[in-house]
Protein backbone atom coordinates (compact mmCIF):
# COMPACT_ATOMS: atom_id res chain seq x y z
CA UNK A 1 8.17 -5.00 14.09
CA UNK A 2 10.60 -2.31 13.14
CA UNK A 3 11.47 -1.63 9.60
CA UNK A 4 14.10 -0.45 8.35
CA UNK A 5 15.11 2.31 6.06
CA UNK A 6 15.31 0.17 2.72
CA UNK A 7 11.89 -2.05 3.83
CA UNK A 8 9.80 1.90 3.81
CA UNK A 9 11.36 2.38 1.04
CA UNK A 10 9.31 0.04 -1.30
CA UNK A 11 6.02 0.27 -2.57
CA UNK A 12 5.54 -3.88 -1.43
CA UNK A 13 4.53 -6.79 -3.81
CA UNK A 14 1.25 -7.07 -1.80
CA UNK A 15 -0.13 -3.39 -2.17
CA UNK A 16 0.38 -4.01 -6.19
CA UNK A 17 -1.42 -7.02 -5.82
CA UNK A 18 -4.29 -4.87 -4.60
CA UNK A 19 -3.95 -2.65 -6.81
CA UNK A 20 -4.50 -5.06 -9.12
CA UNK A 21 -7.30 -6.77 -7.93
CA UNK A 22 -9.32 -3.74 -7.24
CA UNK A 23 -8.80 -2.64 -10.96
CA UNK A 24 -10.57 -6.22 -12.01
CA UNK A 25 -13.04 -5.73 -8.86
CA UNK A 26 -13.88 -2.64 -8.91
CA UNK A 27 -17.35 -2.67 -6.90
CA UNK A 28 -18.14 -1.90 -3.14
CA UNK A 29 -18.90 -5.53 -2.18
CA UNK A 30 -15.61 -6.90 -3.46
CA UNK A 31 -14.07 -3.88 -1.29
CA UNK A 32 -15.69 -4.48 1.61
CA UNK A 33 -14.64 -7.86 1.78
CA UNK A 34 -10.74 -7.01 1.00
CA UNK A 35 -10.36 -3.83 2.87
CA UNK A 36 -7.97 -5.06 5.34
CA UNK A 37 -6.22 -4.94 2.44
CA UNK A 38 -6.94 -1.96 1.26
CA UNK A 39 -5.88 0.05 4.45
CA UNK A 40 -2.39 -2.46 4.26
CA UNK A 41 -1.96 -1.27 0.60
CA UNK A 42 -2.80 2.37 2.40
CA UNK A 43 -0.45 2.29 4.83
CA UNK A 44 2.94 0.88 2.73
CA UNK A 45 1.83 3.89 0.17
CA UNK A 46 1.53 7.09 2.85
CA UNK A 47 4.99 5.34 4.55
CA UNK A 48 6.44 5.41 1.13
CA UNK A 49 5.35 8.80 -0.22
CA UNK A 50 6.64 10.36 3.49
CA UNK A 51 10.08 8.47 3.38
CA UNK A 52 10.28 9.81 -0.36
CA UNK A 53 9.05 13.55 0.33
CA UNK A 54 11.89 13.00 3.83
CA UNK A 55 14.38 12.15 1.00
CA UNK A 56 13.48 15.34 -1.36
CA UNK A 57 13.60 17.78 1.46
């Protein structure tokens, strides 16, 4: 799938939801067993901090 400028641009509903989730969770078995998430969450955040550090340069 291709995304468009305006979908990098987004820190997505489901990488809060993480966020979230690992504040309440915070121990290595709950991680293990959501880190597909995790490297999701990863992803949409290092595509969002390179589109924003694109748009400041």
């Amino acid at each position: 799938m291709v995304e468009n400028k305006s979908s990098i641009m987004q820190i997505h509903p489901p990488t809060f939801r993480f966020l979230k989730n690992i504040e309440k969770n915070n121990n290595r078995e709950w991680f293990r067993e959501n880190k597909p998430e995790y490297e999701k969450a990863m992803s949409n955040i290092k595509a969002f901090t390179a589109a924003v550090e694109k748009e400041l340069n």
